[in-house]
N, C-alpha and C. Protein backbone atom coordinates (compact mmCIF):
# COMPACT_ATOMS: atom_id res chain seq x y z
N UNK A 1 18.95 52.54 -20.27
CA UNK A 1 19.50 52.26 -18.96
C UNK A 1 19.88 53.59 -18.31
N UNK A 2 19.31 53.81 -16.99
CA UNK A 2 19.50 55.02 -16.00
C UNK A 2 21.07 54.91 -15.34
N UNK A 3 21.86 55.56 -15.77
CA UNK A 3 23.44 55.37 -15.01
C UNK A 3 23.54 56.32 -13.58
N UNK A 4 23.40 56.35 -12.55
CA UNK A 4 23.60 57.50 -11.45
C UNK A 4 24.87 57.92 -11.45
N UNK A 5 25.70 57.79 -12.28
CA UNK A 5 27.20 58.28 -12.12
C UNK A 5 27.48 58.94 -13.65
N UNK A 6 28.73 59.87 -13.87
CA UNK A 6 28.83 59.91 -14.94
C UNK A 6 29.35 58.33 -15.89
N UNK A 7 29.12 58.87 -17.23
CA UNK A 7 29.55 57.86 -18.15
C UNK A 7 29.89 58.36 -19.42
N UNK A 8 30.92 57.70 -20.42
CA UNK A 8 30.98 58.09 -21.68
C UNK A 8 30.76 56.81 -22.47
N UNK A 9 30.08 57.17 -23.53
CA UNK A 9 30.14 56.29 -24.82
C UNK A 9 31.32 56.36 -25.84
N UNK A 10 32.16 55.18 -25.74
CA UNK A 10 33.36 55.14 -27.06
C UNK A 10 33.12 54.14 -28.13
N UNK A 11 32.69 54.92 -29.18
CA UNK A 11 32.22 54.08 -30.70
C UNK A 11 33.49 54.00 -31.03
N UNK A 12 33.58 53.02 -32.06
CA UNK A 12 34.14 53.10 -33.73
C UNK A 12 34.27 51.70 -33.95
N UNK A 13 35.76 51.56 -35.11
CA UNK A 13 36.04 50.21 -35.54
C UNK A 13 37.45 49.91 -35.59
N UNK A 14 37.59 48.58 -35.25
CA UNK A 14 38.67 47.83 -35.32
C UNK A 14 38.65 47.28 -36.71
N UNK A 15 39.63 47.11 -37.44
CA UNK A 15 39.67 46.28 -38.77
C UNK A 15 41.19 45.38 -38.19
N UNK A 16 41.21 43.88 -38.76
CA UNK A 16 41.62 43.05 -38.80
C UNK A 16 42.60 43.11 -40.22
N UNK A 17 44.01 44.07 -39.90
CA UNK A 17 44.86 43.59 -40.93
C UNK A 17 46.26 42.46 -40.72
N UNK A 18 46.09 41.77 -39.94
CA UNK A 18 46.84 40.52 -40.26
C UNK A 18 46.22 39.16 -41.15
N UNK A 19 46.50 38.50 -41.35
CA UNK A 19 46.46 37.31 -42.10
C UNK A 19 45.86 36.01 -41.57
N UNK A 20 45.55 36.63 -40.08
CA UNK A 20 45.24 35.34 -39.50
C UNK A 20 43.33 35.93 -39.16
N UNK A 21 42.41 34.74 -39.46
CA UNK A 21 41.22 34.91 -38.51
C UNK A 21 41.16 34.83 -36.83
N UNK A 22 40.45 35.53 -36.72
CA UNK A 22 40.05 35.40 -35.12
C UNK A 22 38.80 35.44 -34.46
N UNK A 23 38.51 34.45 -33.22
CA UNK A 23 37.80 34.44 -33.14
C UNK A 23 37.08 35.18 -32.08
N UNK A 24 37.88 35.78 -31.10
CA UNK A 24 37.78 36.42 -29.90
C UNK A 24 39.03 37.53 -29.95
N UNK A 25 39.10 38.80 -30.19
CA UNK A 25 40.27 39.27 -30.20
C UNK A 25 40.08 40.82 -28.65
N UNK A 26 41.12 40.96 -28.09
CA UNK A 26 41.06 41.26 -27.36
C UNK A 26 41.73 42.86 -27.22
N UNK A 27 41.07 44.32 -26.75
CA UNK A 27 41.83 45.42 -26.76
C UNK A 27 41.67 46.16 -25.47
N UNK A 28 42.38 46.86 -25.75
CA UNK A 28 42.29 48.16 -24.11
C UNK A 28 41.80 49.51 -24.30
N UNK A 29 40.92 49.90 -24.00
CA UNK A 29 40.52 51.73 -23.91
C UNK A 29 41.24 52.19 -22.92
N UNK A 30 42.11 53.11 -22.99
CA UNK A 30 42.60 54.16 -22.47
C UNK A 30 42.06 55.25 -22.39
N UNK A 31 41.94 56.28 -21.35
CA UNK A 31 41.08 57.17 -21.21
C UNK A 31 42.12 58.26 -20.69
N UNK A 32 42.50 59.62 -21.50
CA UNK A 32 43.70 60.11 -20.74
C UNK A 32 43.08 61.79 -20.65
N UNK A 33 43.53 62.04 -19.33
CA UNK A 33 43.13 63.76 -19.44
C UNK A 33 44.60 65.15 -19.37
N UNK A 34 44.25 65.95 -20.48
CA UNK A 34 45.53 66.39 -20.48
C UNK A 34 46.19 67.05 -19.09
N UNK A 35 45.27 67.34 -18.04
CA UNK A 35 46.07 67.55 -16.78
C UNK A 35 46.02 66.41 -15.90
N UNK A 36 45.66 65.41 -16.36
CA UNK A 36 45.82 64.51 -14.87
C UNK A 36 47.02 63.10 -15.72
N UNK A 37 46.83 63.05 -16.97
CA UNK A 37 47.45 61.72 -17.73
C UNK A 37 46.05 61.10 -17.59
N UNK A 38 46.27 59.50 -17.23
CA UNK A 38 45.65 58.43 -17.51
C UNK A 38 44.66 58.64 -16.37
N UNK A 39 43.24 58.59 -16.76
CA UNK A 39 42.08 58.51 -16.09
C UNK A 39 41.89 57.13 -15.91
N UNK A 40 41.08 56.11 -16.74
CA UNK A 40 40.83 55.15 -16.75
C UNK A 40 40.98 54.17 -17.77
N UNK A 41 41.21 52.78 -17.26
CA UNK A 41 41.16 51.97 -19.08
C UNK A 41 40.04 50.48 -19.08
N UNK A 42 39.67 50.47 -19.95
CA UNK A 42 39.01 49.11 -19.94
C UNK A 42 39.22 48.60 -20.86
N UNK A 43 38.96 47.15 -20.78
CA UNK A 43 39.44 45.88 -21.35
C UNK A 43 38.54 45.64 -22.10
N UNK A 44 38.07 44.96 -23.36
CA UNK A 44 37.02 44.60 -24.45
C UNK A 44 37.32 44.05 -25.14
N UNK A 45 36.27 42.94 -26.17
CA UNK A 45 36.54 42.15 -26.70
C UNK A 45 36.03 42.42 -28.02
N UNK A 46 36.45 41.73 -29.17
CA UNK A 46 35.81 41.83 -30.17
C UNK A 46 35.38 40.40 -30.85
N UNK A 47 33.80 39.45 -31.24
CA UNK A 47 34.33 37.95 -31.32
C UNK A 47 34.26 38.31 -33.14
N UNK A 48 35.12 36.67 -33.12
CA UNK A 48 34.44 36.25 -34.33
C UNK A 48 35.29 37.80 -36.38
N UNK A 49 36.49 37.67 -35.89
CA UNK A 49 36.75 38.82 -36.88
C UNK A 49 37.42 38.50 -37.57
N UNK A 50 37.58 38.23 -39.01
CA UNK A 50 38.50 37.42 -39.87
C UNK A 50 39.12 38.30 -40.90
N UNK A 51 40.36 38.02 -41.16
CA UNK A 51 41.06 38.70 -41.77
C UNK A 51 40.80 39.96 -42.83
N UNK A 52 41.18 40.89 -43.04
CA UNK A 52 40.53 42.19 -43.60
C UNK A 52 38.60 42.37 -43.44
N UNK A 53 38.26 41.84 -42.40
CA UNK A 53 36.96 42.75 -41.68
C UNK A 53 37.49 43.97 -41.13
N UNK A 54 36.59 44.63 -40.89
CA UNK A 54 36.03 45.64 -40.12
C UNK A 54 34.72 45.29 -38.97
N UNK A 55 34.89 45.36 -37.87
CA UNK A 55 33.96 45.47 -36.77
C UNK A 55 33.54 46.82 -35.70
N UNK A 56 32.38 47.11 -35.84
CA UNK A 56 31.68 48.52 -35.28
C UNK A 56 32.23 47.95 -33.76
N UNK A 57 32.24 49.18 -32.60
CA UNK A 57 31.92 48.57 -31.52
C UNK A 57 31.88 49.74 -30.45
N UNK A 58 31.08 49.47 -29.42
CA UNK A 58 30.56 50.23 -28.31
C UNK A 58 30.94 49.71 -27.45
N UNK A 59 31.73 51.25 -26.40
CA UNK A 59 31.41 50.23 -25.32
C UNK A 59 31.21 51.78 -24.14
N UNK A 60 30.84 51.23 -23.10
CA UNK A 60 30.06 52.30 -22.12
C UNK A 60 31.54 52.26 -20.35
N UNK A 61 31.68 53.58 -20.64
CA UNK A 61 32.81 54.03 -19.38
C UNK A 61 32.62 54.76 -18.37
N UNK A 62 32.24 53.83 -17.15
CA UNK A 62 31.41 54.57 -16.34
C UNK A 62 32.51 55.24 -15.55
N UNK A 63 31.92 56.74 -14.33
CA UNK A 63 32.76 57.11 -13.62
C UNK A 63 33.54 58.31 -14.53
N UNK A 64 33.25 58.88 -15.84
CA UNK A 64 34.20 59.14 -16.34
C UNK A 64 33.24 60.35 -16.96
N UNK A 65 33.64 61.96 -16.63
CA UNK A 65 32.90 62.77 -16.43
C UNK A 65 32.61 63.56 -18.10
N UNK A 66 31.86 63.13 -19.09
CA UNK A 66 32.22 63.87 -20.66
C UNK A 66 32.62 64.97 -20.63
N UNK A 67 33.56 65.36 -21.49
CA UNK A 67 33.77 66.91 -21.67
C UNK A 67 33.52 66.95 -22.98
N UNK A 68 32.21 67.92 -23.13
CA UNK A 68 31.74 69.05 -24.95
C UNK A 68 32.69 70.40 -24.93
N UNK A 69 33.22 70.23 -25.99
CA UNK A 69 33.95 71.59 -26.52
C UNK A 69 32.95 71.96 -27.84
């Protein structure tokens, strides 16, 4: 997919340490820059995650310019 704006990719994993299954669980990306604070945040879901899983997950942040060090 061709994006005309900037974008970043944020991997990793959520693991499920409470006791309860779930089936839709719900988190926030925060995006913060050390001179401005809070850039941007988005909302995401994770389905289907039951107690001591681990789930991979991607998600794509548009508008949001990468910085390589």
């Amino acid at each position: 997919m061709l994006f005309m704006f900037p974008t970043i990719t944020v991997t990793g994993n959520i693991k499920n340490n409470s006791e309860n299954d779930f089936y839709n669980a719900s988190f926030t990306i925060k995006v913060y820059s050390k001179t401005y604070g809070m850039i941007t945040s988005l909302d995401f879901s994770v389905r289907s995650i039951n107690r001591g899983d681990t789930k991979a997950f991607e998600e794509i942040i548009a508008g949001v310019q990468p910085v390589y060090r």
